[in-house]
C-alpha atoms as a PDB file:
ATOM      1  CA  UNK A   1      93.068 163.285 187.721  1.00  0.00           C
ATOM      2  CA  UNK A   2      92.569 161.300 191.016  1.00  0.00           C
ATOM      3  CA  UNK A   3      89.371 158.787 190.887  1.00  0.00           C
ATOM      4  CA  UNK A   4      88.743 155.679 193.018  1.00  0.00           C
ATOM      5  CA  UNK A   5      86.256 153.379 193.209  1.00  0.00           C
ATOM      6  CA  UNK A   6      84.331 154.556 196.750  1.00  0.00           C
ATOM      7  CA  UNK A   7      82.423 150.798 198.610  1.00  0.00           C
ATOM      8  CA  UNK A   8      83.250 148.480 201.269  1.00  0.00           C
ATOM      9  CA  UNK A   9      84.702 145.391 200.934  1.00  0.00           C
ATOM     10  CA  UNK A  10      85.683 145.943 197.284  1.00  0.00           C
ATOM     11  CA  UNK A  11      89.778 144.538 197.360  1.00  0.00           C
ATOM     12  CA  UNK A  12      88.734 142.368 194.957  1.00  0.00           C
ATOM     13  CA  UNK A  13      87.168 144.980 192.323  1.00  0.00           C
ATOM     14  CA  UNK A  14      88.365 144.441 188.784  1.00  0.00           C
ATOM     15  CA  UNK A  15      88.143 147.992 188.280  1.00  0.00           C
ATOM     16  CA  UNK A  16      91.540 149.801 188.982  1.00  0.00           C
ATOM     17  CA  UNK A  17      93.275 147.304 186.708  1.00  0.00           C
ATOM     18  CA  UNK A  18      90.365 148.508 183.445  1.00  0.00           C
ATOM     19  CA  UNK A  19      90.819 152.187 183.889  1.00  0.00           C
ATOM     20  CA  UNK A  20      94.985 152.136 184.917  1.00  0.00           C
ATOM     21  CA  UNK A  21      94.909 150.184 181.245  1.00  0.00           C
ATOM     22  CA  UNK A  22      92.582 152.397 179.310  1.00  0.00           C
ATOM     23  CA  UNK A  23      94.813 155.501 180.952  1.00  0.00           C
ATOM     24  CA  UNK A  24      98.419 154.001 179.950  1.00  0.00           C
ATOM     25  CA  UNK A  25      96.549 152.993 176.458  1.00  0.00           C
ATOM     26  CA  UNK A  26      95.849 156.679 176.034  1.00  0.00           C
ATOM     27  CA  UNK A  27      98.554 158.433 177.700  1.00  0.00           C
ATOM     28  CA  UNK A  28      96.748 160.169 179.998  1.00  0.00           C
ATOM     29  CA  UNK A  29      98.027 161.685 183.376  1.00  0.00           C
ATOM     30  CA  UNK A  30      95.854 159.895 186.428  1.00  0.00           C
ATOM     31  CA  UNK A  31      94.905 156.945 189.360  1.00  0.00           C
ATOM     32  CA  UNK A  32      92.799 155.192 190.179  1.00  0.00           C
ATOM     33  CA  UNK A  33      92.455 152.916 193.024  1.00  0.00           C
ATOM     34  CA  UNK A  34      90.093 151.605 195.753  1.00  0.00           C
ATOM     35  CA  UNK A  35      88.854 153.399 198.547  1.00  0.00           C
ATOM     36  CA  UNK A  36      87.270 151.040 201.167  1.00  0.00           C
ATOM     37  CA  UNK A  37      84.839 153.509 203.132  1.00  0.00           C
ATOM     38  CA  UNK A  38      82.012 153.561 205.732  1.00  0.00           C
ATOM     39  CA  UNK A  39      78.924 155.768 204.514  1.00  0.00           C
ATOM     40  CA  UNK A  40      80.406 158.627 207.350  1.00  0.00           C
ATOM     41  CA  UNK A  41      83.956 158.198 204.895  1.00  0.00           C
ATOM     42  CA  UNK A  42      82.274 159.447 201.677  1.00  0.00           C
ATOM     43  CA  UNK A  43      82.471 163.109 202.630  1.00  0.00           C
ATOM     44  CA  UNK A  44      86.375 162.619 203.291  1.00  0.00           C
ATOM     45  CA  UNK A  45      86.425 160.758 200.102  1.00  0.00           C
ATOM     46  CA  UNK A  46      85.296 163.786 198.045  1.00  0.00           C
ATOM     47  CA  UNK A  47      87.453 166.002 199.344  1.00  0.00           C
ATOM     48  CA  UNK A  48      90.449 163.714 198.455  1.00  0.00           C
ATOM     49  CA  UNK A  49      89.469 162.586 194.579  1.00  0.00           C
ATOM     50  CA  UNK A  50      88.545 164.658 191.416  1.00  0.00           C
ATOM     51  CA  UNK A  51      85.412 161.537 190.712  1.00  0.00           C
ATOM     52  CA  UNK A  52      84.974 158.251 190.839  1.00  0.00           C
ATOM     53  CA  UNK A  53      82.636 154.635 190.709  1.00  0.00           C
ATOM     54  CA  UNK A  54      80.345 154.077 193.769  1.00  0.00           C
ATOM     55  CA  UNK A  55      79.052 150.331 194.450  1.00  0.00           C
ATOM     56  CA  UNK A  56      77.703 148.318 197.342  1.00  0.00           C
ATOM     57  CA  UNK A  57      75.977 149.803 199.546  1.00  0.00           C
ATOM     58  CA  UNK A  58      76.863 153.619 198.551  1.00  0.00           C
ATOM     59  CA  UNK A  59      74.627 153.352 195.277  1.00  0.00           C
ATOM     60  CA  UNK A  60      72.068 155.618 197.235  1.00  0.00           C
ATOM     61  CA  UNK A  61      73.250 156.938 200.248  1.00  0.00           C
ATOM     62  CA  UNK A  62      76.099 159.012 198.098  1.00  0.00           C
ATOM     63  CA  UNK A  63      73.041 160.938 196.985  1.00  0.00           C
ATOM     64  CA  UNK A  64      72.997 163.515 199.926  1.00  0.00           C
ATOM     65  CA  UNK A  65      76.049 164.580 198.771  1.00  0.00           C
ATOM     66  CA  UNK A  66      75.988 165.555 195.456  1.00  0.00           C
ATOM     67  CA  UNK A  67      74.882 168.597 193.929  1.00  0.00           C
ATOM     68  CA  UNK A  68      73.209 167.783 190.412  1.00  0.00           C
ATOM     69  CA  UNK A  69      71.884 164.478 188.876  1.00  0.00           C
ATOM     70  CA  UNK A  70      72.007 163.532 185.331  1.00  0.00           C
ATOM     71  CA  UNK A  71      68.359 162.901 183.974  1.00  0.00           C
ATOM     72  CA  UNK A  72      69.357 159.402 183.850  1.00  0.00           C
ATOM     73  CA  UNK A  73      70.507 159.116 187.065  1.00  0.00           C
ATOM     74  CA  UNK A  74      67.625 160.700 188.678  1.00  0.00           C
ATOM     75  CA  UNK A  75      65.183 158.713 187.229  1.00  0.00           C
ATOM     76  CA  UNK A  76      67.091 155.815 188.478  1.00  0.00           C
ATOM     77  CA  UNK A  77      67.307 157.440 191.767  1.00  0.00           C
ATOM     78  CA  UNK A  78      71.092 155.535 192.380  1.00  0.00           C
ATOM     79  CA  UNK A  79      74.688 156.888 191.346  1.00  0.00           C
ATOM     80  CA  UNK A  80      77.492 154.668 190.407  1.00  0.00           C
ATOM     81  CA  UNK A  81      79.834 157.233 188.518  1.00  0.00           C
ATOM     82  CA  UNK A  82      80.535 160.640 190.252  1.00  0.00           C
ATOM     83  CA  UNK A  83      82.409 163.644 188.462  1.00  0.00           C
ATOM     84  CA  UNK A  84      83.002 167.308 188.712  1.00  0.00           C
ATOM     85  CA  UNK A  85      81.425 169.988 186.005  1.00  0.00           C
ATOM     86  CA  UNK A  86      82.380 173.353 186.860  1.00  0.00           C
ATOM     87  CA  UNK A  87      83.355 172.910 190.325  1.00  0.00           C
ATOM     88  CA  UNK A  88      80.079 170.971 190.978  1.00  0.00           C
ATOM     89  CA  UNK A  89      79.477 167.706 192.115  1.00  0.00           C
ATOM     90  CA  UNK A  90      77.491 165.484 189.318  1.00  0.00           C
ATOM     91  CA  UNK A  91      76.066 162.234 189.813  1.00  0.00           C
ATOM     92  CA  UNK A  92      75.820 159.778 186.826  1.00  0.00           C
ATOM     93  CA  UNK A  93      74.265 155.955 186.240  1.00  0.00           C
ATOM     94  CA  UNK A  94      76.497 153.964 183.854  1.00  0.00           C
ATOM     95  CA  UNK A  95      74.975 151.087 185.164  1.00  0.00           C
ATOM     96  CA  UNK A  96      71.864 151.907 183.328  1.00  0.00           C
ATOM     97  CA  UNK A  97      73.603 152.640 180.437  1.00  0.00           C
ATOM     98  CA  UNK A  98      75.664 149.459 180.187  1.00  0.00           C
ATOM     99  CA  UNK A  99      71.855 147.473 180.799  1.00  0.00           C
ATOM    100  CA  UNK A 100      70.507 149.690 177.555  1.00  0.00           C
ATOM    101  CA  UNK A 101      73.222 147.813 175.527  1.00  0.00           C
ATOM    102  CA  UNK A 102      72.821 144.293 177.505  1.00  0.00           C
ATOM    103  CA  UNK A 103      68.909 143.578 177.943  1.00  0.00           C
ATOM    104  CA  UNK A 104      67.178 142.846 174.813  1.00  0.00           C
ATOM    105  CA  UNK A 105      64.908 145.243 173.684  1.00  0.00           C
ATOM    106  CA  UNK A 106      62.543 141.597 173.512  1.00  0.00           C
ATOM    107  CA  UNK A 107      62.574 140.819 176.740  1.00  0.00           C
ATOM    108  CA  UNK A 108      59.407 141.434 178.337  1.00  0.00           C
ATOM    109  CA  UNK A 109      58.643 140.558 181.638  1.00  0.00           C
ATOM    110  CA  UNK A 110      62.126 140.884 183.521  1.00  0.00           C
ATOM    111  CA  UNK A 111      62.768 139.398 187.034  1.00  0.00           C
ATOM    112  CA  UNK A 112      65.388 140.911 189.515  1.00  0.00           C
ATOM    113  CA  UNK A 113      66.588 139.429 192.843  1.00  0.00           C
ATOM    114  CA  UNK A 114      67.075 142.282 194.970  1.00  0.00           C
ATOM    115  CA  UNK A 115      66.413 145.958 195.315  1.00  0.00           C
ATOM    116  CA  UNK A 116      69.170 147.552 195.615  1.00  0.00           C
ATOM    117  CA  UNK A 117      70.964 150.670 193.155  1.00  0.00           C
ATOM    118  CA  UNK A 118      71.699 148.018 190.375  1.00  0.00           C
ATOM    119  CA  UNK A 119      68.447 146.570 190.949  1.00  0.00           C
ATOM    120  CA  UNK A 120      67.350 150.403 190.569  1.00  0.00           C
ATOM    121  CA  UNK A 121      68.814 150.632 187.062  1.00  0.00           C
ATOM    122  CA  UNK A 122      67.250 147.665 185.946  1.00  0.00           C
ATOM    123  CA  UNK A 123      63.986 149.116 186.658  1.00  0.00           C
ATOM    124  CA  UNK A 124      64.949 152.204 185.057  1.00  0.00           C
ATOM    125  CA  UNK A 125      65.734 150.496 181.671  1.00  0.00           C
ATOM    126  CA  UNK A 126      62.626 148.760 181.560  1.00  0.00           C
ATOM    127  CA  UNK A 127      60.671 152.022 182.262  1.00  0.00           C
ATOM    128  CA  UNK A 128      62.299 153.649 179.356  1.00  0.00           C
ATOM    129  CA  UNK A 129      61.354 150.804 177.002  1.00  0.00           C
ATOM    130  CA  UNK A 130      57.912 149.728 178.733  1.00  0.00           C
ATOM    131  CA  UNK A 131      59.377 146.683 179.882  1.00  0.00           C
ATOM    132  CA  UNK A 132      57.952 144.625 182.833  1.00  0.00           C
ATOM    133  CA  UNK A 133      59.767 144.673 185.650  1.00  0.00           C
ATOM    134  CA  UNK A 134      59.653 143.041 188.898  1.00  0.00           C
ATOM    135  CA  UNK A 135      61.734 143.108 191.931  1.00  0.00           C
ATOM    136  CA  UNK A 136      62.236 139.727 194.865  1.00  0.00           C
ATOM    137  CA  UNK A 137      63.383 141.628 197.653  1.00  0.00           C
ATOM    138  CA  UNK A 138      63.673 139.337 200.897  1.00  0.00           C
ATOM    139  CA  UNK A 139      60.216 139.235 202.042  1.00  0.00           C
ATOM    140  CA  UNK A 140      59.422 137.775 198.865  1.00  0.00           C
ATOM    141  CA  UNK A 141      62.243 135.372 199.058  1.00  0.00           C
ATOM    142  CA  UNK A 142      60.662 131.941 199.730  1.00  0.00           C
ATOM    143  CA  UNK A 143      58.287 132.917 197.053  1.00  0.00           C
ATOM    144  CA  UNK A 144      61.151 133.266 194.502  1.00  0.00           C
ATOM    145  CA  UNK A 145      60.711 130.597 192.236  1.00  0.00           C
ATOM    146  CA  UNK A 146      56.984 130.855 191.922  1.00  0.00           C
ATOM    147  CA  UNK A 147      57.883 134.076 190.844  1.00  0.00           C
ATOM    148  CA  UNK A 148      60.094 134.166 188.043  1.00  0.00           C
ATOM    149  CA  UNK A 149      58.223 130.723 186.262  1.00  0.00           C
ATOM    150  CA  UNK A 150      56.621 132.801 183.995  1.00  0.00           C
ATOM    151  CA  UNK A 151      59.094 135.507 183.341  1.00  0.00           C
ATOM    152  CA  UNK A 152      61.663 135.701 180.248  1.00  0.00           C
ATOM    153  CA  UNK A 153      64.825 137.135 181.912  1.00  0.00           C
ATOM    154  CA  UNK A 154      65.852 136.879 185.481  1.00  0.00           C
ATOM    155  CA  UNK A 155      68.704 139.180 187.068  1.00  0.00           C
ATOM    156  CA  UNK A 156      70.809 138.922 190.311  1.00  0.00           C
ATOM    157  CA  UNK A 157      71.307 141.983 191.459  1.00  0.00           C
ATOM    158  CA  UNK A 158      72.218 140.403 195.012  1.00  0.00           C
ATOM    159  CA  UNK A 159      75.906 139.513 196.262  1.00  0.00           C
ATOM    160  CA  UNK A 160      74.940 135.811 195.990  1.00  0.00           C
ATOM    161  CA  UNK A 161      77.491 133.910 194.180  1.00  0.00           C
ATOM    162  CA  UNK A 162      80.271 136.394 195.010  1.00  0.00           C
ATOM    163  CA  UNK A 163      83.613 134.116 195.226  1.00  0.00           C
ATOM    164  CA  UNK A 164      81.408 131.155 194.021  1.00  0.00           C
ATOM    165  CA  UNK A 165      79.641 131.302 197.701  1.00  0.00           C
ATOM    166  CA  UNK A 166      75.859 130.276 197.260  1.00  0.00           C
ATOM    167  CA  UNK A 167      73.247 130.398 194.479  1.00  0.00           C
ATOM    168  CA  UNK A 168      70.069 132.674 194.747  1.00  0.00           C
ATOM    169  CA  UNK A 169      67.941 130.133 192.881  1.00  0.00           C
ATOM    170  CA  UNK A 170      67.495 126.227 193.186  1.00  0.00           C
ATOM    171  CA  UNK A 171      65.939 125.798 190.200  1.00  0.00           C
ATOM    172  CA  UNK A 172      65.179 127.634 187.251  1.00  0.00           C
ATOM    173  CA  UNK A 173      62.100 127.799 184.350  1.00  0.00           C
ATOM    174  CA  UNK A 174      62.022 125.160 181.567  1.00  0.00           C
ATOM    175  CA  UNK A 175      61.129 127.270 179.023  1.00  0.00           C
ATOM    176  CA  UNK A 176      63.684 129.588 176.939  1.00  0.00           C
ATOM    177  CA  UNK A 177      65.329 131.938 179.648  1.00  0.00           C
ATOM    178  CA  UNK A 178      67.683 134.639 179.757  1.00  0.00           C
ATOM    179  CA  UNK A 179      69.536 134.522 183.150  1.00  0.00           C
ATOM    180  CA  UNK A 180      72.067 137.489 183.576  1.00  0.00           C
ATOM    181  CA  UNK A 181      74.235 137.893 186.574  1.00  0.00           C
ATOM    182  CA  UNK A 182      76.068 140.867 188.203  1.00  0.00           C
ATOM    183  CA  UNK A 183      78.511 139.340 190.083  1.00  0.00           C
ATOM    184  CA  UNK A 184      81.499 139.158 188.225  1.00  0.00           C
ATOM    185  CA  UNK A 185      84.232 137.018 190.794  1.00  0.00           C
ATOM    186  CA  UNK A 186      84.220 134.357 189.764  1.00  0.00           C
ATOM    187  CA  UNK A 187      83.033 135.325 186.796  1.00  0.00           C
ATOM    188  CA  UNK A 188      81.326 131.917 186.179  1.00  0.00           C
ATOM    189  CA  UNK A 189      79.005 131.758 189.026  1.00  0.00           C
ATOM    190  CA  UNK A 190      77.288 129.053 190.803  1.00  0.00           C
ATOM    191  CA  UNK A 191      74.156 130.911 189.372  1.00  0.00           C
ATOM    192  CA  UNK A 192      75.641 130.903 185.788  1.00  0.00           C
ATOM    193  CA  UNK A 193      76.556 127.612 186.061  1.00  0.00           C
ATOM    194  CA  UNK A 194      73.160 126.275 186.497  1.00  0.00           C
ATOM    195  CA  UNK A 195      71.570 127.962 183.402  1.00  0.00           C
ATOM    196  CA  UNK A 196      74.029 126.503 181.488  1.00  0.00           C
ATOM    197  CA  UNK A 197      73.492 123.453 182.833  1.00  0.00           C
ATOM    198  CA  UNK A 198      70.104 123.924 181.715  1.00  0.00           C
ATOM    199  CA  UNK A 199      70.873 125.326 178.209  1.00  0.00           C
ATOM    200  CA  UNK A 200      69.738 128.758 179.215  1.00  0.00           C
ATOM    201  CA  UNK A 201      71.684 132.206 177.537  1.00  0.00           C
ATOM    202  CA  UNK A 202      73.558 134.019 179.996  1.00  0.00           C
ATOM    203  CA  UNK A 203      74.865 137.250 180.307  1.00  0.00           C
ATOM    204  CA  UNK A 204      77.926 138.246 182.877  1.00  0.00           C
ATOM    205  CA  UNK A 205      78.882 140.595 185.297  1.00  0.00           C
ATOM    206  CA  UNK A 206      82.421 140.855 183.213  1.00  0.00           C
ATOM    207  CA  UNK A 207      80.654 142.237 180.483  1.00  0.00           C
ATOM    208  CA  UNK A 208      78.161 144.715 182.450  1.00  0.00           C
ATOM    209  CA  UNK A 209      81.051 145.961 184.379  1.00  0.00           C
ATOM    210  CA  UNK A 210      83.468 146.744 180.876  1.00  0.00           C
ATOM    211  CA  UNK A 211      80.271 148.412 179.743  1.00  0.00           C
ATOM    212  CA  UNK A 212      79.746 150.799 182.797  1.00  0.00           C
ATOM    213  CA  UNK A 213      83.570 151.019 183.061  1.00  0.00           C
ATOM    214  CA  UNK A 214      83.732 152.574 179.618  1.00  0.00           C
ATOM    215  CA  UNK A 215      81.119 155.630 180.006  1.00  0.00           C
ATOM    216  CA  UNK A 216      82.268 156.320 183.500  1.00  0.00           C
ATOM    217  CA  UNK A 217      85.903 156.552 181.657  1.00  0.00           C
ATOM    218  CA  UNK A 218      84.044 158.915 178.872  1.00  0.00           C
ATOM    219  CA  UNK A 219      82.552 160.967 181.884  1.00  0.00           C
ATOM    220  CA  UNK A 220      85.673 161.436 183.416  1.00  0.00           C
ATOM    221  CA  UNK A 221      88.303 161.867 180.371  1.00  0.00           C
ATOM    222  CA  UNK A 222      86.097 162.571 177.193  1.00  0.00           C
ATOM    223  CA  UNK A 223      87.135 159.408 175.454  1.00  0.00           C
ATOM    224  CA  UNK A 224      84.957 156.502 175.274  1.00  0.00           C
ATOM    225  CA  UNK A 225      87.060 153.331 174.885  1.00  0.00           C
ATOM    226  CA  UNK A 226      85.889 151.175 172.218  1.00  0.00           C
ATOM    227  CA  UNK A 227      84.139 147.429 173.820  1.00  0.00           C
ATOM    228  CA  UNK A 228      85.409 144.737 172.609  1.00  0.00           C
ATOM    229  CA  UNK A 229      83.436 141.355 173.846  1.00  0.00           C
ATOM    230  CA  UNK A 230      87.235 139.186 173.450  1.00  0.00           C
ATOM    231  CA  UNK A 231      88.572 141.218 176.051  1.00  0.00           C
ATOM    232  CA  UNK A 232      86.208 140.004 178.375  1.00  0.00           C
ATOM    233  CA  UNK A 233      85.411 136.621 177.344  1.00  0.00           C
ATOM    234  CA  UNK A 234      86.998 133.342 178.207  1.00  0.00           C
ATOM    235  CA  UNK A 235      84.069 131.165 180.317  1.00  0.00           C
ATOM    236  CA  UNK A 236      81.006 131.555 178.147  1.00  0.00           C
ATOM    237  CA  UNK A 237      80.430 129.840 174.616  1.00  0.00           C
ATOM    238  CA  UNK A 238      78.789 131.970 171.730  1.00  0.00           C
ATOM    239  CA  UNK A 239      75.852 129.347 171.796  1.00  0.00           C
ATOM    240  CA  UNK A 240      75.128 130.836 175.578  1.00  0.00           C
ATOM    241  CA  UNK A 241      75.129 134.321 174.595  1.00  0.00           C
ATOM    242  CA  UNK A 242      71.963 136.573 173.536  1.00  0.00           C
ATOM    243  CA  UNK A 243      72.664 138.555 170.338  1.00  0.00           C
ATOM    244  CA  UNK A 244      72.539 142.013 172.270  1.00  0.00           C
ATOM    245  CA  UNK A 245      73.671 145.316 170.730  1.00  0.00           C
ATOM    246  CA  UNK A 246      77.324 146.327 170.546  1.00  0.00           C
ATOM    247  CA  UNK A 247      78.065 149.759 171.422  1.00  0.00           C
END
């Protein structure tokens, strides 16, 4: 089988070295690599691989081109794991998944910075659980930290903090907090950093992106590889972590 992961400006995705491992760890006959494409390249793209992931900024626009929609994935309305069922196209969110295993079911007013198809999972999650959820797109920016004072959890779901360049907050809430980030290089970000600083839990892109890894692996190959937190785990102390559920 021949998957890739299907963005633009990815070459530093963590993802072809997860899946080449879990494939070698179960002897299984495949690739996968990057595929670094405009929006007009995704129709090329599925003629040339058997599935895939799909990140920044395909989340969405990959939509027009694929046949059926997991319930999941169409209440998210965004697709980050396409794969083929009987010669069909389907369209899967493993984003939302990994998020069901991440967010605690306590958290109840939830704050995301941005709007884009991770922000879209997000919102899915807390539908499914009745959980508040609001979204700072950038009309709302300078109004950001007004915004999440009186929230519980706050999620970047922008590229902010990718290769340690910028932070999307100045500041954060005194009170308990639950910051999570989905940038994972570096995988302590400048956002991270802060709520440490502060003595807020954190969760990491690392993690989410093992998580989604593993059922887009189980979409593709039947097999879902068990998650072990150790494997990704070597910035964060166990006094910074939320007690989440393990899958």
């Amino acid at each position: 089988m021949k998957l890739a992961l299907f963005g633009q400006n990815i070459s530093y995705s963590l993802s072809p070295k997860i899946h080449q491992t879990w494939m070698k760890q179960y002897g299984l006959e495949g690739s996968y690599e990057i595929y670094d494409c405009l929006e007009d390249g995704l129709p090329r793209a599925f003629d040339l691989f058997d599935g895939g992931n799909v990140t920044i900024p395909h989340k969405v626009n990959v939509l027009q081109l694929i046949d059926a929609l997991t319930p999941l994935a169409e209440h998210v309305g965004a697709v980050n794991t396409i794969y083929k069922d009987q010669g069909k196209w389907v369209g899967d969110n493993t984003d939302a998944m990994a998020l069901l295993e991440m967010i605690p079911e306590s958290m109840s007013r939830i704050v995301v910075l941005g709007r884009g198809g991770a922000a879209r999972a997000v919102k899915a999650v807390g539908d499914l659980r009745g959980q508040d959820v609001f979204f700072i797109s950038r009309d709302q920016w300078e109004n950001r930290h007004r915004l999440i004072a009186d929230a519980d959890m706050l999620i970047n779901a922008t590229p902010l903090g990718l290769m340690g360049e910028g932070c999307p907050v100045d500041f954060l809430p005194d009170q308990e907090f639950l910051v999570m980030d989905m940038v994972y290089n570096p995988r302590q970000t400048p956002l991270l950093n802060l709520a440490c600083e502060r003595g807020h839990k954190v969760l990491d892109g690392v993690e989410m992106l093992y998580r989604q890894a593993r059922h887009s692996f189980n979409r593709w190959w039947g097999i879902l590889p068990a998650f072990e937190l150790t494997a990704c785990e070597d910035k964060h102390t166990n006094e910074n972590k939320p007690k989440s559920n393990q899958a």
